[in-house]
N, C-alpha and C. Protein backbone atom coordinates (compact mmCIF):
# COMPACT_ATOMS: atom_id res chain seq x y z
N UNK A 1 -22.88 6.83 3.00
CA UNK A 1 -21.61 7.31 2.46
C UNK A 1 -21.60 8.84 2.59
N UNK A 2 -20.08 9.22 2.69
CA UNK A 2 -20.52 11.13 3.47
C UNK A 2 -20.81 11.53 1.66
N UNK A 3 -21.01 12.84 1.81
CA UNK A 3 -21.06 13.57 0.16
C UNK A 3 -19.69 13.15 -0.16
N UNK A 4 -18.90 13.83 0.62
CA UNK A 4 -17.07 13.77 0.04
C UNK A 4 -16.55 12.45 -0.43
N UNK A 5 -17.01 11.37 0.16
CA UNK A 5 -16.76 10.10 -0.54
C UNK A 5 -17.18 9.97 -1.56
N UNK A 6 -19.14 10.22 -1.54
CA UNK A 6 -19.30 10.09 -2.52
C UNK A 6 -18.93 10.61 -4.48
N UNK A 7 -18.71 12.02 -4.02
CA UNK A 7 -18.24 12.61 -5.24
C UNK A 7 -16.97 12.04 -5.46
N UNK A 8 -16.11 11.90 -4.03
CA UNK A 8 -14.74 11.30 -4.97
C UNK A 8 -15.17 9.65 -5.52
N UNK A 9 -15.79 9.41 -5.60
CA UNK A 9 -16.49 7.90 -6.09
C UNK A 9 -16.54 8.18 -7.49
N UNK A 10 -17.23 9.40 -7.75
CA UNK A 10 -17.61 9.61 -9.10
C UNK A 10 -16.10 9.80 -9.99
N UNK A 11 -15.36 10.71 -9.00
CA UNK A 11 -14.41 11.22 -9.81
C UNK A 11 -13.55 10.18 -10.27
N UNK A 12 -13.51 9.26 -9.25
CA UNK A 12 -12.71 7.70 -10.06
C UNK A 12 -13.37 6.89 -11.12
N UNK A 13 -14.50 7.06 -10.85
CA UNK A 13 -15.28 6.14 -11.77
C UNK A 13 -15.36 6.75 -13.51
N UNK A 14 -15.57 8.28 -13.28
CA UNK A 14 -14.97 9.38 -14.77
C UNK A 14 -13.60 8.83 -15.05
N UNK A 15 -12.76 8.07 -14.31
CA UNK A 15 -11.52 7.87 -15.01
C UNK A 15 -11.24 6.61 -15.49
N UNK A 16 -12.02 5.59 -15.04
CA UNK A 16 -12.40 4.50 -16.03
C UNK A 16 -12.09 4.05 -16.92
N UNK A 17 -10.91 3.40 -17.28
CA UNK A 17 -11.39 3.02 -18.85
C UNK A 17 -11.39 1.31 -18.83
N UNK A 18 -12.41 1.21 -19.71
CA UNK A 18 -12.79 -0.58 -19.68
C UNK A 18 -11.90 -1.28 -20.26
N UNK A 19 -11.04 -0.96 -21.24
CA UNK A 19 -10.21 -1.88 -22.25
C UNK A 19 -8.61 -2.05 -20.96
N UNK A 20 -8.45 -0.49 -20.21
CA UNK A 20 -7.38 -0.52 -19.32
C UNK A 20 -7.72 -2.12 -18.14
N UNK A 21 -9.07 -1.87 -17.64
CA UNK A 21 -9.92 -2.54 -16.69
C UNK A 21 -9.57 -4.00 -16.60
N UNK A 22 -9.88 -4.26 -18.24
CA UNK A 22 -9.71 -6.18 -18.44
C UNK A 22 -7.69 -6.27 -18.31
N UNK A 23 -6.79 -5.50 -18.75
CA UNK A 23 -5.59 -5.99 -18.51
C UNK A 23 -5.38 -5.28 -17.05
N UNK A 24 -5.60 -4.70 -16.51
CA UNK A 24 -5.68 -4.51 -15.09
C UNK A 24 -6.23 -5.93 -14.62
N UNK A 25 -7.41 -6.85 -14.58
CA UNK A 25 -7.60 -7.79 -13.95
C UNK A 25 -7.18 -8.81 -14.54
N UNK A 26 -6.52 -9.21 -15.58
CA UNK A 26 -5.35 -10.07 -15.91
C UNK A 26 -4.02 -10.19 -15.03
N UNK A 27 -3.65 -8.91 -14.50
CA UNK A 27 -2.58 -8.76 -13.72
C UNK A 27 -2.61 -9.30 -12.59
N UNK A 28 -4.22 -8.96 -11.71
CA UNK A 28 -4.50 -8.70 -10.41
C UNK A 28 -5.54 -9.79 -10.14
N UNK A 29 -5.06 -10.92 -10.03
CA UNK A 29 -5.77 -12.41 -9.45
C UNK A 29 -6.75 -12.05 -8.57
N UNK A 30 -8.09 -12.38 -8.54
CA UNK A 30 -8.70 -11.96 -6.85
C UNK A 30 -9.91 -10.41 -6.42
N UNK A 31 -8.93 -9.66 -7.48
CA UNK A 31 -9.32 -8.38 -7.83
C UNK A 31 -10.72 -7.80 -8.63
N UNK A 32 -11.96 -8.54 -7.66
CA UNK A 32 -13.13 -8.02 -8.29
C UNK A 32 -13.66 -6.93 -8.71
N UNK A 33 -13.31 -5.92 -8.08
CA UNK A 33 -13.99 -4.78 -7.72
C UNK A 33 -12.84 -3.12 -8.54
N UNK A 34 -12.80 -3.76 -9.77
CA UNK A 34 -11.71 -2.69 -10.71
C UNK A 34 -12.50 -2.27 -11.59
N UNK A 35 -11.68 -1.20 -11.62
CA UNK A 35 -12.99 0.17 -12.71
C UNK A 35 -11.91 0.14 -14.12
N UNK A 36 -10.26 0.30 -13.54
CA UNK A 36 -9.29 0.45 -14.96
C UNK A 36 -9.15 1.71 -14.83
N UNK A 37 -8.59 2.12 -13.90
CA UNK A 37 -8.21 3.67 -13.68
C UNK A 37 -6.52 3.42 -13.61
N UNK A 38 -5.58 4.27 -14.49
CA UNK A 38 -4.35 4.08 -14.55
C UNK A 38 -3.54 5.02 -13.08
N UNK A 39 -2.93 4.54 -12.66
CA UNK A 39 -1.75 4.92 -11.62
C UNK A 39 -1.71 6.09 -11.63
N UNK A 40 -0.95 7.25 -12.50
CA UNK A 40 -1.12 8.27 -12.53
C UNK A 40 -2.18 9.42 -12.42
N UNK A 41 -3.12 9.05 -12.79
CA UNK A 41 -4.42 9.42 -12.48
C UNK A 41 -4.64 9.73 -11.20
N UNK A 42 -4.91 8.37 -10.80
CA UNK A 42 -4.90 8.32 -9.34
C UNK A 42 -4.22 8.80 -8.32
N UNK A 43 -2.91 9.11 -8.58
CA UNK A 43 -1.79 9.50 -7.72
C UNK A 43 -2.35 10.84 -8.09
N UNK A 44 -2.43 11.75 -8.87
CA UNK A 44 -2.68 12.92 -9.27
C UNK A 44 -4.12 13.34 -8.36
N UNK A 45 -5.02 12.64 -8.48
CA UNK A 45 -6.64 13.08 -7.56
C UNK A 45 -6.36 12.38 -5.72
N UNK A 46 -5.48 11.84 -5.70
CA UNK A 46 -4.82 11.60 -3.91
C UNK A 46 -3.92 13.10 -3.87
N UNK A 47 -3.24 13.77 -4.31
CA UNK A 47 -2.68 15.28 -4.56
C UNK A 47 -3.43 15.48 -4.33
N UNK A 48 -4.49 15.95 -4.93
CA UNK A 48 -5.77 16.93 -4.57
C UNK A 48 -6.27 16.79 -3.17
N UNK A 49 -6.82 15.43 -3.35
CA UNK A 49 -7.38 15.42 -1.96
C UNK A 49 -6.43 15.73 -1.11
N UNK A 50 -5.49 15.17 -0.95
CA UNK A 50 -4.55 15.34 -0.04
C UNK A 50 -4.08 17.03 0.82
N UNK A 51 -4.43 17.80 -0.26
CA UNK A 51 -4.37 18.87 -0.21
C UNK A 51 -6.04 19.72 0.72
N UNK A 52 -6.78 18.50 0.79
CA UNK A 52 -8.55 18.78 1.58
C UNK A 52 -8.35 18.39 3.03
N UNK A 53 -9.55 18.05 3.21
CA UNK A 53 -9.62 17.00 4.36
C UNK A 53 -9.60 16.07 4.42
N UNK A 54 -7.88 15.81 4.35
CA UNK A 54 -8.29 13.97 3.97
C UNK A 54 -8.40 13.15 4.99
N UNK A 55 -8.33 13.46 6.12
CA UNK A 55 -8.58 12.53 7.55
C UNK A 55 -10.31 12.40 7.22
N UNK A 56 -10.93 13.23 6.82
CA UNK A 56 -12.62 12.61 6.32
C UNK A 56 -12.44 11.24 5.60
N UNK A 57 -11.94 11.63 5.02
CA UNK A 57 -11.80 10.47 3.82
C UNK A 57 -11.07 9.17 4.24
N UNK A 58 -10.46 9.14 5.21
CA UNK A 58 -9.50 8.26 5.71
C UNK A 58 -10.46 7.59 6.83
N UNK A 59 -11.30 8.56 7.62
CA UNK A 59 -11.98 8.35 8.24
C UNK A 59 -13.09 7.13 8.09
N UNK A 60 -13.96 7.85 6.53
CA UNK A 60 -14.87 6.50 6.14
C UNK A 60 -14.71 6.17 4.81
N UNK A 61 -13.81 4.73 5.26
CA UNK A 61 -13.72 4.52 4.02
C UNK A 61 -14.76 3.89 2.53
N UNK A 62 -14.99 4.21 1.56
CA UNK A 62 -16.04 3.60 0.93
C UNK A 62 -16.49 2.13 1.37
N UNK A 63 -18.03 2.13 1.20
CA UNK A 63 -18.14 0.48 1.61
C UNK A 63 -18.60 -0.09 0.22
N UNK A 64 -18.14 -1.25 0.17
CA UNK A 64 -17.51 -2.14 -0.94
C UNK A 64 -17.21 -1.18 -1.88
N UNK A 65 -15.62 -0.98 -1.85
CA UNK A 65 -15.04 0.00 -2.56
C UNK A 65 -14.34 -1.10 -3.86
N UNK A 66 -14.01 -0.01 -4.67
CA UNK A 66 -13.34 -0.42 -6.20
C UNK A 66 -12.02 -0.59 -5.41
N UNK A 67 -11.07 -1.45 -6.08
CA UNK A 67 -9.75 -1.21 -5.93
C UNK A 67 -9.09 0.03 -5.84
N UNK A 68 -9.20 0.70 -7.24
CA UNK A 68 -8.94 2.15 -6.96
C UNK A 68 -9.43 3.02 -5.68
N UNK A 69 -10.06 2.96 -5.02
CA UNK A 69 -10.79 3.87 -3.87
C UNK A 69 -9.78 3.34 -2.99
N UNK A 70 -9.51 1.62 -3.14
CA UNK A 70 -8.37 1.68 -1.67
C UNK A 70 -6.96 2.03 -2.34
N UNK A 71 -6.66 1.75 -3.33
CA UNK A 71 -4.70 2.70 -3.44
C UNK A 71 -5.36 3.94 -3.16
N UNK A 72 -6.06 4.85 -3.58
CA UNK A 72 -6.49 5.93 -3.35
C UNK A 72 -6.18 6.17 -1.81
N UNK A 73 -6.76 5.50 -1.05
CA UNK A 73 -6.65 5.77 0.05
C UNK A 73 -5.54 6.21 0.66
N UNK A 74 -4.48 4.63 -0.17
CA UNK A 74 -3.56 4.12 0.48
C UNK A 74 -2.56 5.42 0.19
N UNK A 75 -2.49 5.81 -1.03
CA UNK A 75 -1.98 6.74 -1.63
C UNK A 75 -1.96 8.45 -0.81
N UNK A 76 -3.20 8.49 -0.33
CA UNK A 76 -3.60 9.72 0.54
C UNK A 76 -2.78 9.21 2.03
N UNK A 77 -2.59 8.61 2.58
CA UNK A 77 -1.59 7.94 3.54
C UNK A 77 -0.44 8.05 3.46
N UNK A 78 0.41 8.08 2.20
CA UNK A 78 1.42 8.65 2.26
C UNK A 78 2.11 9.93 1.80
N UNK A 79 0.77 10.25 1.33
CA UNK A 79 0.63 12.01 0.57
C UNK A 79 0.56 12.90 1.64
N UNK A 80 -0.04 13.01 2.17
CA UNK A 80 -1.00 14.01 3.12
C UNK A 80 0.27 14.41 4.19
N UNK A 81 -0.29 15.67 4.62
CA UNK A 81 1.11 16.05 5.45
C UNK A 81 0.50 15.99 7.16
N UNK A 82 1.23 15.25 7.77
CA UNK A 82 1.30 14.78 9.05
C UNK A 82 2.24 14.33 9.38
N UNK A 83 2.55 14.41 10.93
CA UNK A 83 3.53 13.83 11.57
C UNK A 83 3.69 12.43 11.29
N UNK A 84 5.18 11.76 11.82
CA UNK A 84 5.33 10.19 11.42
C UNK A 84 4.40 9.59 12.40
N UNK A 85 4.49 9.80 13.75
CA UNK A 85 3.47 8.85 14.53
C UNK A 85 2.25 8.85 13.75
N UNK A 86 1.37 9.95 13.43
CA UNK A 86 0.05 9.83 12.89
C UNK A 86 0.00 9.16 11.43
N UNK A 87 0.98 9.36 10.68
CA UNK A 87 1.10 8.31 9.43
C UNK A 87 0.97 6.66 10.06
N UNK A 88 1.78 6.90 11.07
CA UNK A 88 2.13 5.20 11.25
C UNK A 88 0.58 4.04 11.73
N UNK A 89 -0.03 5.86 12.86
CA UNK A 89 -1.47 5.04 12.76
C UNK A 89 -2.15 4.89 11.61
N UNK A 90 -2.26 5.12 10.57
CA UNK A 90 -3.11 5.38 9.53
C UNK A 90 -2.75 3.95 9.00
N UNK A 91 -1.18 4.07 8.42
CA UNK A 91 -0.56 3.26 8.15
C UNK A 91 -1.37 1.74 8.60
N UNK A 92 -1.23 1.37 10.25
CA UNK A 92 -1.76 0.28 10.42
C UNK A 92 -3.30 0.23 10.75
N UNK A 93 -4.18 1.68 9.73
CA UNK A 93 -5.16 0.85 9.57
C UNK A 93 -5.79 1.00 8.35
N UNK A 94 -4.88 0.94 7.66
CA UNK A 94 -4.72 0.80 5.89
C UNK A 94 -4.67 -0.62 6.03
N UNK A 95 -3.39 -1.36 6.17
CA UNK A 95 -2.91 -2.91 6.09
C UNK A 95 -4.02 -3.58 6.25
N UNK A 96 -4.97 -3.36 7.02
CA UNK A 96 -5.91 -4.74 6.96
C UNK A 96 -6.83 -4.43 5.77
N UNK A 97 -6.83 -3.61 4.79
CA UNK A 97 -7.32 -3.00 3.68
C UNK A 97 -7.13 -4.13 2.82
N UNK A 98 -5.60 -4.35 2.51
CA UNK A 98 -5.09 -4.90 1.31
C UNK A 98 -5.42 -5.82 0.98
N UNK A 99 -6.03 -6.46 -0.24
CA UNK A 99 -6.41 -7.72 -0.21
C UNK A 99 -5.73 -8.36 -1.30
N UNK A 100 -4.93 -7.65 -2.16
CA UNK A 100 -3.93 -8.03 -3.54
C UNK A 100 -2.64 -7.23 -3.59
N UNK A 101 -2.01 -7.81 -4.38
CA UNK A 101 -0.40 -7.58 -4.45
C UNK A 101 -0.77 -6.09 -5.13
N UNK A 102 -1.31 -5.40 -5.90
CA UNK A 102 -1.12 -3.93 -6.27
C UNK A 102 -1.28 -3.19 -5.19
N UNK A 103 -2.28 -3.43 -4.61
CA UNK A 103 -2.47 -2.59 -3.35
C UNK A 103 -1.59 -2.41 -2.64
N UNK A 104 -0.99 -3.62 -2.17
CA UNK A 104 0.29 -3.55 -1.44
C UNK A 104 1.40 -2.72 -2.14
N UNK A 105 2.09 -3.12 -2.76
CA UNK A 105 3.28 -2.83 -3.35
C UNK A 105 2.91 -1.14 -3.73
N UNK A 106 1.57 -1.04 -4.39
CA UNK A 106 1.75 0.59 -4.55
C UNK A 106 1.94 1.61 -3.06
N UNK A 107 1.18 1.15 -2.03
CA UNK A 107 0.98 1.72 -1.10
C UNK A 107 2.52 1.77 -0.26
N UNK A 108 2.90 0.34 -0.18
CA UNK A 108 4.62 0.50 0.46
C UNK A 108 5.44 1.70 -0.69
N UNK A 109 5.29 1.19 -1.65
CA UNK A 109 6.06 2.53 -2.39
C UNK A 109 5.96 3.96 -2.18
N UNK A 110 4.70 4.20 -1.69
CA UNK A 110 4.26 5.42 -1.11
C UNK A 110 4.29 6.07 -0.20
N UNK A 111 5.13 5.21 0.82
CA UNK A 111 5.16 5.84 2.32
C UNK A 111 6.91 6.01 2.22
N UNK A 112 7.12 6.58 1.88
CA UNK A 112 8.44 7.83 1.53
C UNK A 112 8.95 8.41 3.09
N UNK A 113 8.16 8.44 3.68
CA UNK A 113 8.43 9.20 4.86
C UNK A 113 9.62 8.10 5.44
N UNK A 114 9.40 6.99 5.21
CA UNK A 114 10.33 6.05 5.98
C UNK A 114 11.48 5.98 5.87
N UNK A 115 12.38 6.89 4.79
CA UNK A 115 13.25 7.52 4.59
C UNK A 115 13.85 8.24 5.67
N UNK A 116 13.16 8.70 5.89
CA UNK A 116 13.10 9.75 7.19
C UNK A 116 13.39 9.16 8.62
N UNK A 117 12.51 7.93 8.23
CA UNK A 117 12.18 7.60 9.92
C UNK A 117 12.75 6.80 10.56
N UNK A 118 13.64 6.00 9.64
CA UNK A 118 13.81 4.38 9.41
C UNK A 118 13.55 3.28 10.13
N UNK A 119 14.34 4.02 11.86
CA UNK A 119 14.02 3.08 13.18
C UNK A 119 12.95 2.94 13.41
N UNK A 120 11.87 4.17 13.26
CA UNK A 120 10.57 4.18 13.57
C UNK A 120 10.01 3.18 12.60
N UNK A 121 9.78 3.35 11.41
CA UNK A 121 9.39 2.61 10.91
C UNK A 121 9.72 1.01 11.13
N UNK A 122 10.74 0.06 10.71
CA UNK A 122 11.45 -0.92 11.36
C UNK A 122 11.13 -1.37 12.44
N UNK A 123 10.76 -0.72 13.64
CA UNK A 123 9.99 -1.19 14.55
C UNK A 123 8.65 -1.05 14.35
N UNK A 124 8.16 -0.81 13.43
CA UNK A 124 6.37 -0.48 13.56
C UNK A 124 6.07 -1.71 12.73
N UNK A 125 7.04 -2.24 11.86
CA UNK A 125 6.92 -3.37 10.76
C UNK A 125 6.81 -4.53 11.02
N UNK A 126 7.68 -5.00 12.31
CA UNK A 126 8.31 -5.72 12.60
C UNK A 126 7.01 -6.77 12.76
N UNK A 127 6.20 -6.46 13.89
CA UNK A 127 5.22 -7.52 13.81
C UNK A 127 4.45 -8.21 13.30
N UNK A 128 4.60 -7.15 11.54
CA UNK A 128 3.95 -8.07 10.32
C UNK A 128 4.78 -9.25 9.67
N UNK A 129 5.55 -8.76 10.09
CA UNK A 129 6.75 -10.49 9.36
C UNK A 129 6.25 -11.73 10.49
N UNK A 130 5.00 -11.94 11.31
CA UNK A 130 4.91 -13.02 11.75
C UNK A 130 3.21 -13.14 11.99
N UNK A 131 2.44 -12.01 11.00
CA UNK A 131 1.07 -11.82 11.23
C UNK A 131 0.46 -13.28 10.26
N UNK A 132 -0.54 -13.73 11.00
CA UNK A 132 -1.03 -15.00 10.09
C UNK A 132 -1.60 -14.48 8.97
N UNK A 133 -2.15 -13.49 8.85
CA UNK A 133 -2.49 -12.88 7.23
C UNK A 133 -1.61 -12.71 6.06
N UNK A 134 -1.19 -12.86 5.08
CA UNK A 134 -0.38 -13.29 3.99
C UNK A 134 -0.25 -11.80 3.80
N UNK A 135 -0.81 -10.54 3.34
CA UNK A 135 -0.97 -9.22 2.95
C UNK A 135 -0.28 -9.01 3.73
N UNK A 136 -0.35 -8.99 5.39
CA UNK A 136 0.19 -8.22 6.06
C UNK A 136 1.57 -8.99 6.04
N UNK A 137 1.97 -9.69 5.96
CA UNK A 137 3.40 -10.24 5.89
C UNK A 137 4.22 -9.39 4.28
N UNK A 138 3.14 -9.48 3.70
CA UNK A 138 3.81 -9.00 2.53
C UNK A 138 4.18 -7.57 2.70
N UNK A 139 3.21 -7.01 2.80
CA UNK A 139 3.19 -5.84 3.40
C UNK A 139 5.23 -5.10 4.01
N UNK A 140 5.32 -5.80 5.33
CA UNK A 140 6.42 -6.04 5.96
C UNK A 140 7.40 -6.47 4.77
N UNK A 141 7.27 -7.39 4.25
CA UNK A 141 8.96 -7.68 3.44
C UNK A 141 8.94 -6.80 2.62
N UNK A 142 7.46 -6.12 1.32
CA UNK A 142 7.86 -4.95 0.24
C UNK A 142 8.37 -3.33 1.04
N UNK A 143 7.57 -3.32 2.41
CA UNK A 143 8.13 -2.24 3.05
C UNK A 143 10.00 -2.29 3.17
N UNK A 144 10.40 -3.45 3.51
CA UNK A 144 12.03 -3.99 3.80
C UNK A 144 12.43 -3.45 2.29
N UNK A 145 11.93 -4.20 1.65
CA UNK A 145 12.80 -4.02 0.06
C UNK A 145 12.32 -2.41 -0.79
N UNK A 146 11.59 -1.54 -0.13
CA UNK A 146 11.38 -0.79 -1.03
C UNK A 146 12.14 0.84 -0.15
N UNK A 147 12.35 -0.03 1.17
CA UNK A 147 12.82 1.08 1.86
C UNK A 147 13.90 0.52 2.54
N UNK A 148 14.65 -0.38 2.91
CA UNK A 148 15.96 -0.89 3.80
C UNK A 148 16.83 -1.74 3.30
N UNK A 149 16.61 -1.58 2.01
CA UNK A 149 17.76 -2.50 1.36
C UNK A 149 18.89 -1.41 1.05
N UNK A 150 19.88 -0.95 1.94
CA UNK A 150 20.43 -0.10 2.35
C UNK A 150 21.63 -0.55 3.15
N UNK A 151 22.66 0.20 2.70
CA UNK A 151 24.39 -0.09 3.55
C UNK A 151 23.70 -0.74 5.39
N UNK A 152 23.32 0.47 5.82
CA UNK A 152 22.79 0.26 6.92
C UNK A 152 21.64 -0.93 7.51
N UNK A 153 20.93 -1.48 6.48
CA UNK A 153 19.87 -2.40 7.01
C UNK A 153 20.26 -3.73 6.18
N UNK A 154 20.90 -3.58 5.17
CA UNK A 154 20.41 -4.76 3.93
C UNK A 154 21.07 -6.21 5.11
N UNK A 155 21.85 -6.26 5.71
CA UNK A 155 22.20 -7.47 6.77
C UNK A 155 21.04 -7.54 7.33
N UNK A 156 20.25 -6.83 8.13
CA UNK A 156 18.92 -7.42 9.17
C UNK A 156 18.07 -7.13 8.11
N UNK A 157 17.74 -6.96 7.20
CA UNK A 157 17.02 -7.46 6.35
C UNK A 157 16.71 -8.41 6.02
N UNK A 158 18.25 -9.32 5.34
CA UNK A 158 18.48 -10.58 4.70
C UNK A 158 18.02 -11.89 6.33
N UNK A 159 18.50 -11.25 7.45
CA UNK A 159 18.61 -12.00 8.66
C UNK A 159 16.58 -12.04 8.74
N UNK A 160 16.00 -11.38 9.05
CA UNK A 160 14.82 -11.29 8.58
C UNK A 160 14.08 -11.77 8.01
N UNK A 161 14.53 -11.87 6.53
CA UNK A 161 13.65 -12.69 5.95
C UNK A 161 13.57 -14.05 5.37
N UNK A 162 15.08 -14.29 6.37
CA UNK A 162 15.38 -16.02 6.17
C UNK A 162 14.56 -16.83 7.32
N UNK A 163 14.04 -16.05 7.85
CA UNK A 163 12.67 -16.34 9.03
C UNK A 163 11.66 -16.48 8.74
N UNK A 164 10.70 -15.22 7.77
CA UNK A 164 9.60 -14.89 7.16
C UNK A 164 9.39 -16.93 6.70
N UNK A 165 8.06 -17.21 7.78
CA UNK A 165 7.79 -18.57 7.83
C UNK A 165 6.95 -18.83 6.83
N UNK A 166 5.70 -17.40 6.83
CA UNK A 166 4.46 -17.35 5.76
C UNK A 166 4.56 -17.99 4.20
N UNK A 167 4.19 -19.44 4.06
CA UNK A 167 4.35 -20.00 2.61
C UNK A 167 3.04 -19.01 1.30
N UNK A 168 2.64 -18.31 1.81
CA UNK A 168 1.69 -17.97 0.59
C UNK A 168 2.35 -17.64 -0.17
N UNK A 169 1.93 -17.61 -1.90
CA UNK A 169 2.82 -17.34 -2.55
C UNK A 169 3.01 -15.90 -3.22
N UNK A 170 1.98 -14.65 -2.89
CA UNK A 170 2.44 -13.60 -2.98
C UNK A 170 3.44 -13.07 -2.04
N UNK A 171 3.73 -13.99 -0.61
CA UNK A 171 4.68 -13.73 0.52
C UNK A 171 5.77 -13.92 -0.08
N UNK A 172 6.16 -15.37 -0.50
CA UNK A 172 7.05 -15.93 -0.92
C UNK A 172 7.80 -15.48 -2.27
N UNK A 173 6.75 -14.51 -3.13
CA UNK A 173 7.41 -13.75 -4.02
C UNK A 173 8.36 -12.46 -3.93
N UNK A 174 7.52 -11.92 -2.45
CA UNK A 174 7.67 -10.68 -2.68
C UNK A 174 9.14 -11.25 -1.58
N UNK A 175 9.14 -11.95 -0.67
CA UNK A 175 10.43 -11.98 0.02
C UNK A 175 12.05 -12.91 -0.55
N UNK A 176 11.66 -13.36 -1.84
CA UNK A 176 12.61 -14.11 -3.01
C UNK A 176 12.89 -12.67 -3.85
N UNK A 177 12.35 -11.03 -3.57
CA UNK A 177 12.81 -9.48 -4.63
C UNK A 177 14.17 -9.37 -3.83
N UNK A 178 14.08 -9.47 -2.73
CA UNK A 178 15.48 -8.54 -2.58
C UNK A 178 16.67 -9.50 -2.98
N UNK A 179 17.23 -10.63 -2.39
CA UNK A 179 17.93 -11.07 -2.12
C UNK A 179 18.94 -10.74 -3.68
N UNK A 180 18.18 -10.64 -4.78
CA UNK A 180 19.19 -10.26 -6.64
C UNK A 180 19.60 -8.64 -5.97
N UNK A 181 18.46 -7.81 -5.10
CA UNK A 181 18.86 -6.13 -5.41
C UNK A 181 19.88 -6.21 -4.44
N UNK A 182 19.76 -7.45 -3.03
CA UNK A 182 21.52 -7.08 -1.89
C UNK A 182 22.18 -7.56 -2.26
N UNK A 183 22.55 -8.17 -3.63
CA UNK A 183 23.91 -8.86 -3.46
C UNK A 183 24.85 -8.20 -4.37
C-alpha cells in the first residue's frame, strides 16, 4: 500500500463511529467491510484530497478496502479537476468498484460534470443498460435519473428504460425512481 493510501486509511478509520456503523449496515445488505463514517465527512476529506494528488490515489486503490475508501474514491472522481474525457476514464474504472446500492447512487450523484456534458456522457452510459453485472446496469439508470430526467432527455430516458432487461432487484428499483419524478 503507497504511504498516501495508507495515511488516508487512517484518516477514515479516525472518523469511525461504531453506533453510526451498525445502522449504516442495516441499510446496506452485502456491505461487509464498513467502519460508520457519515457522508459529510467523507465528502469533506475527498475536498482535500482532491485538492493533492489524487490520480495517486485513484491510481492504487486500497486492497480490501472499507466501503468508505471506495465512495471516497468514487467521490474524488467527481471532485477533482480534470477534463470530461479523463473523468469519463476514471469514471469507467470506478464502476467495476461498486458492489452496493450506496456506492452507486452516492457516486452517480457526484459526477456533476454531466451537466455539462450531457451527450458525452449519454453515450459513455449507454452500454451499461445491457452489462450482465447488476451494479453496472444500475449504475446507468441512477446516472439517467440523477442527471436526464430533463425537458430534453426525460422521453429517451423513459424509451430506455422500458428495455433495461436486468431483473436484479437493486436494478429493478433503481429503474421503477424515475418514472413518479417524469410524469
Amino acid at each position: 500500500m503507497i504511504e498516501r493510501r495508507r495515511r488516508l486509511r487512517e484518516k477514515v478509520e479516525a472518523l469511525a463511529e461504531p453506533e453510526f456503523r451498525k445502522f449504516s449496515a442495516s441499510l446496506i445488505p452485502g456491505a461487509i467491510r464498513l467502519l460508520g463514517v457519515r457522508i459529510p465527512l467523507l465528502r469533506s476529506l475527498a475536498r482535500e484530497e482532491a485538492r493533492g494528488d489524487w490520480r495517486e490515489l485513484l491510481e492504487h486503490p486500497a486492497e480490501e478496502p472499507y466501503a468508505e475508501e471506495v465512495m471516497l474514491d468514487g467521490m474524488l472522481t467527481g471532485l477533482a479537476r480534470m477534463e470530461p474525457e479523463e473523468r469519463l476514464e476514471w469514471v469507467g474504472r470506478f464502476v467495476p468498484r461498486m458492489d452496493n446500492w450506496a456506492v452507486c447512487d452516492m457516486f452517480c450523484a457526484g459526477l456533476k460534470f454531466s451537466k455539462r456534458h450531457p451527450e458525452m456522457v449519454w453515450d459513455f452510459i449507454q452500454p451499461y443498460l445491457k452489462h450482465p453485472d447488476a451494479w453496472h446496469v444500475r449504475f446507468a439508470v441512477v446516472m439517467l435519473l440523477d442527471h436526464f430526467i430533463t425537458e430534453d432527455y426525460v422521453e429517451r430516458v423513459l424509451d430506455l428504460l422500458d428495455g433495461v432487461l436486468h431483473r436484479d432487484y437493486y436494478v429493478s428499483m433503481a429503474v421503477a425512481w424515475p418514472f413518479p419524478s417524469a410524469m
